[in-house]
C-alpha atoms as a PDB file:
ATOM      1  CA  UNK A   1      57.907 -73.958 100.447  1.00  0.00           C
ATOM      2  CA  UNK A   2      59.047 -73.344 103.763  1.00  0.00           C
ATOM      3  CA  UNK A   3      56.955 -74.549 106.808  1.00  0.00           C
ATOM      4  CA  UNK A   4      55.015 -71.755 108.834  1.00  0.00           C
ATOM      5  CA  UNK A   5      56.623 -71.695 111.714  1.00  0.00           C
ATOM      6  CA  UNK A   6      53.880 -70.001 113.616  1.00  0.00           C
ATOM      7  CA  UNK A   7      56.457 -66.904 115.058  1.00  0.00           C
ATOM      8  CA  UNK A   8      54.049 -64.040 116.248  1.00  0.00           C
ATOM      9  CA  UNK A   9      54.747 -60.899 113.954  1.00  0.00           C
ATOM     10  CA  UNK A  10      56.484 -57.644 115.210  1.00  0.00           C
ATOM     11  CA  UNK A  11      56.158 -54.624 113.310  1.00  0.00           C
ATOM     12  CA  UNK A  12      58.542 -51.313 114.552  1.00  0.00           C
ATOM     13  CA  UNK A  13      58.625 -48.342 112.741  1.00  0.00           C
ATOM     14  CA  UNK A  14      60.762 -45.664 112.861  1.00  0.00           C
ATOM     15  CA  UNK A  15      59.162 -42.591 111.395  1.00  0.00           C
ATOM     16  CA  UNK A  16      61.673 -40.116 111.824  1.00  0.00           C
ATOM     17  CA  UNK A  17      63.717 -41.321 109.347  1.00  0.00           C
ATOM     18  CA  UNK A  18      63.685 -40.797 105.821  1.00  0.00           C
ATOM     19  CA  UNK A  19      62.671 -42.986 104.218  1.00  0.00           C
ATOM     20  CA  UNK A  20      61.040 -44.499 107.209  1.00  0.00           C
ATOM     21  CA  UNK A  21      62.123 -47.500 108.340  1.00  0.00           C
ATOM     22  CA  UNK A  22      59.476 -50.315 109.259  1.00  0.00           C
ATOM     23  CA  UNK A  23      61.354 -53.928 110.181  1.00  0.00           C
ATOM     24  CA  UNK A  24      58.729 -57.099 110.727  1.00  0.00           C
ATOM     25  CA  UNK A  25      59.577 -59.551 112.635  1.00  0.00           C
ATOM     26  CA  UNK A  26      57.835 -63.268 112.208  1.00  0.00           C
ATOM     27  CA  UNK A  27      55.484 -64.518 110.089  1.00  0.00           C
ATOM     28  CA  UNK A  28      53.339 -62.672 107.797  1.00  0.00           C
ATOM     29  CA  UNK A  29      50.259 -64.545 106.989  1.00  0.00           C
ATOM     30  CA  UNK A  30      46.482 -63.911 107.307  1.00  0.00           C
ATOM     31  CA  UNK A  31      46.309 -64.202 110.918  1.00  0.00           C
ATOM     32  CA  UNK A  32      49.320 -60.971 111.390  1.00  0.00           C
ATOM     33  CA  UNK A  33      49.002 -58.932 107.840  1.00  0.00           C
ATOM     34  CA  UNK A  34      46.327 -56.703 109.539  1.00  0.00           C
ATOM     35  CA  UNK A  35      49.414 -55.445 112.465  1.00  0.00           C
ATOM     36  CA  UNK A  36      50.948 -54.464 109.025  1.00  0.00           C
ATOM     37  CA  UNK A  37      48.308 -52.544 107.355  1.00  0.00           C
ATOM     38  CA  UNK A  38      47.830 -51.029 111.131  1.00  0.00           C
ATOM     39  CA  UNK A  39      51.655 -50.390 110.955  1.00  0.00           C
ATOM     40  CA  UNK A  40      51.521 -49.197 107.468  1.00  0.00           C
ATOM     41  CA  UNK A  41      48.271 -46.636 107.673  1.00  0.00           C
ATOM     42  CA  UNK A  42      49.615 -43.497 108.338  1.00  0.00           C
ATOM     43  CA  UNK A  43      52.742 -43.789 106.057  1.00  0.00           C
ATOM     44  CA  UNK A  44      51.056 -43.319 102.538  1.00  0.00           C
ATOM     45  CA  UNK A  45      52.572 -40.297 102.270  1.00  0.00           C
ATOM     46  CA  UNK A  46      56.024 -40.771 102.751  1.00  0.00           C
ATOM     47  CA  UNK A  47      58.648 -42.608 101.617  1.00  0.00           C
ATOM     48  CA  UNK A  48      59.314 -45.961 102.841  1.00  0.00           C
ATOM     49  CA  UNK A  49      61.562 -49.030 103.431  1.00  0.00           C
ATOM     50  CA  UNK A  50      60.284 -52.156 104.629  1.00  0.00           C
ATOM     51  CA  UNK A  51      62.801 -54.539 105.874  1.00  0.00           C
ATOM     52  CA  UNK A  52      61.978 -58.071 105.593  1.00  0.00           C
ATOM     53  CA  UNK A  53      64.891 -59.518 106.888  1.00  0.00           C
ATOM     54  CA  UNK A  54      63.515 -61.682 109.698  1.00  0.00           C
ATOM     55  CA  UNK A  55      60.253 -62.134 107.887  1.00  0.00           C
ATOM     56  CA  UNK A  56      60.622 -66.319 108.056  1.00  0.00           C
ATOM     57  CA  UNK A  57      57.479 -66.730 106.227  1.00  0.00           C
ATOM     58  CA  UNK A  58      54.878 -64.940 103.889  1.00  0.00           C
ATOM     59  CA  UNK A  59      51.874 -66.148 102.240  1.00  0.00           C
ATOM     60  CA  UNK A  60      49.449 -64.263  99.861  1.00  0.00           C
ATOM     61  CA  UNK A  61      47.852 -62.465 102.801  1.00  0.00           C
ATOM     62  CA  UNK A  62      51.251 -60.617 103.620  1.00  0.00           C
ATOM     63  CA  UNK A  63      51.514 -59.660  99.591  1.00  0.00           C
ATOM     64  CA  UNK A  64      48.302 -58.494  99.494  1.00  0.00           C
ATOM     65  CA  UNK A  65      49.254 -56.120 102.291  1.00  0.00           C
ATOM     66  CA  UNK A  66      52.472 -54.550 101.003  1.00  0.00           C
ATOM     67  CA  UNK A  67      50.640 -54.446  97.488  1.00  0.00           C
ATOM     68  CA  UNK A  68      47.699 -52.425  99.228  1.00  0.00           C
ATOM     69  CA  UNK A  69      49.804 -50.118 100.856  1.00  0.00           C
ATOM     70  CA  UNK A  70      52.121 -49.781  97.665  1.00  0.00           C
ATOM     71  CA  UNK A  71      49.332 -48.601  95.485  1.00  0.00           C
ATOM     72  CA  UNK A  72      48.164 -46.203  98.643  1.00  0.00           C
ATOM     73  CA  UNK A  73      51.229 -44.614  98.555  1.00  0.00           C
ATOM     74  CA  UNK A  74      51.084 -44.518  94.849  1.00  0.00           C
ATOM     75  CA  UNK A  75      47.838 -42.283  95.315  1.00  0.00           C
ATOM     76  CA  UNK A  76      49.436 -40.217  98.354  1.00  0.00           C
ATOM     77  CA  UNK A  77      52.572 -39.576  96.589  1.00  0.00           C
ATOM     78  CA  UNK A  78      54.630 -41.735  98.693  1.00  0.00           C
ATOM     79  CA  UNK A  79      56.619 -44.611  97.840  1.00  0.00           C
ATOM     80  CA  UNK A  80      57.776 -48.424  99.637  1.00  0.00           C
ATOM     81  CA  UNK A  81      60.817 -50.374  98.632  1.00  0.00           C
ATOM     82  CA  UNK A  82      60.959 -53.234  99.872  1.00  0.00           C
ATOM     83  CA  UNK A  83      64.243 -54.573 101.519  1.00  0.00           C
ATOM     84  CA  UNK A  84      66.556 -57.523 102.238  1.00  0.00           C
ATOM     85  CA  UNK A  85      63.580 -60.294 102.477  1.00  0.00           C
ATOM     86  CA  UNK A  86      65.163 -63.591 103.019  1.00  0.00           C
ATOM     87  CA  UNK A  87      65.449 -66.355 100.215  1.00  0.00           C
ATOM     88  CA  UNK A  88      62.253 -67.843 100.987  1.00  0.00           C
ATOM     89  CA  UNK A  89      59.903 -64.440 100.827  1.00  0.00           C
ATOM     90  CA  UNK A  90      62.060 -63.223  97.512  1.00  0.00           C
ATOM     91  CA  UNK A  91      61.013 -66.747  95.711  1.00  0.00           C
ATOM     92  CA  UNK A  92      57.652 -66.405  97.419  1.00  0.00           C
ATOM     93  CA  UNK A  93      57.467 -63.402  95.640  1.00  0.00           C
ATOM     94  CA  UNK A  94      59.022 -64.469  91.910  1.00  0.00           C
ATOM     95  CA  UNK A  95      56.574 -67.109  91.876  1.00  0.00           C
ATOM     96  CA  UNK A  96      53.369 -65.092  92.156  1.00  0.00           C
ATOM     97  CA  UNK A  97      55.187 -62.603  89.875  1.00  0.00           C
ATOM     98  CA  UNK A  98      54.976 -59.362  91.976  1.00  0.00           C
ATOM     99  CA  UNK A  99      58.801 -59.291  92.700  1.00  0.00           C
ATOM    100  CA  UNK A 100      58.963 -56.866  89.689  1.00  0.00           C
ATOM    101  CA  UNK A 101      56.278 -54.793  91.591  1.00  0.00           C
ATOM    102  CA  UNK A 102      57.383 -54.502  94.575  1.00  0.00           C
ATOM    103  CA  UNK A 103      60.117 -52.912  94.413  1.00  0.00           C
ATOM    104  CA  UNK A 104      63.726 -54.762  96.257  1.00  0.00           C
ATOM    105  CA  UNK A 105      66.669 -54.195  97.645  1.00  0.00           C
ATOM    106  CA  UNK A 106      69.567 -55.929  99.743  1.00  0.00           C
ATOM    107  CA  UNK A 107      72.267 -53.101 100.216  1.00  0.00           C
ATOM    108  CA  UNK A 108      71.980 -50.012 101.061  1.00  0.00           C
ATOM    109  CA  UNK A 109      71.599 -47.184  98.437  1.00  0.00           C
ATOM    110  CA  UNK A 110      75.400 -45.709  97.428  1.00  0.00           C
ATOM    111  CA  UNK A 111      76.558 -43.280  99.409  1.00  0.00           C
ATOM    112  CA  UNK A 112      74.360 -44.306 102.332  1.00  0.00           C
ATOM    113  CA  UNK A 113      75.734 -46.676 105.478  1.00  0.00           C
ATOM    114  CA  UNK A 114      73.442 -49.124 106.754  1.00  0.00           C
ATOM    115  CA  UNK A 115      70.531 -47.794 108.270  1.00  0.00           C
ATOM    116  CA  UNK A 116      69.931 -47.864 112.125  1.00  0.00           C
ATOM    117  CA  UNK A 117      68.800 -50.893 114.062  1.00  0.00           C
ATOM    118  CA  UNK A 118      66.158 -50.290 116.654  1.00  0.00           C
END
């Protein structure tokens, strides 16, 4: 495993979008998953895409919130894809065995241009 690197987490989210778009920034661990689940509460609902790109680290704390607010959004009617985590969060992920849960992606969906930065 990677070593935590101790980078503060950043969570934006772009609601008007859909899906909508919420990028995190730093380090998701058990000090920063709750500004996730903060982020994440009012989007059970809709549909959305969280992009892990510059996610650097993740421990079980992180999982646990994107699992939580997966199976809320199975109960809303929404729905979260996760998308382009870095190596180390995608093997994070295969090792625990909830990469076939949480839904992933790295492009785009066809037809569709990349998606706007904030």
């Amino acid at each position: 495993m990677a070593p935590r690197s101790s980078v503060p987490l950043h969570v934006d989210v772009v609601a008007g979008l859909d899906p909508a778009l919420v990028r995190v920034r730093g380090d998701l661990d058990v000090e920063s998953a709750p500004v996730l689940r903060c982020a994440l509460a009012s989007l059970p609902h809709r549909s959305v895409e969280v992009d892990l790109a510059e996610v650097g680290f993740i421990d079980s704390s992180g999982i646990n919130a994107l699992l939580v607010h997966l199976r809320e959004c199975q109960l809303a009617g929404g729905s979260m894809t996760v998308t382009h985590a870095s190596s180390f969060v995608r093997r994070v992920l295969q090792m625990l065995g909830v990469d076939g849960i949480l839904t992933h992606r790295q492009e785009p969906p066809e037809g569709e241009g990349p998606r706007p930065g904030l």
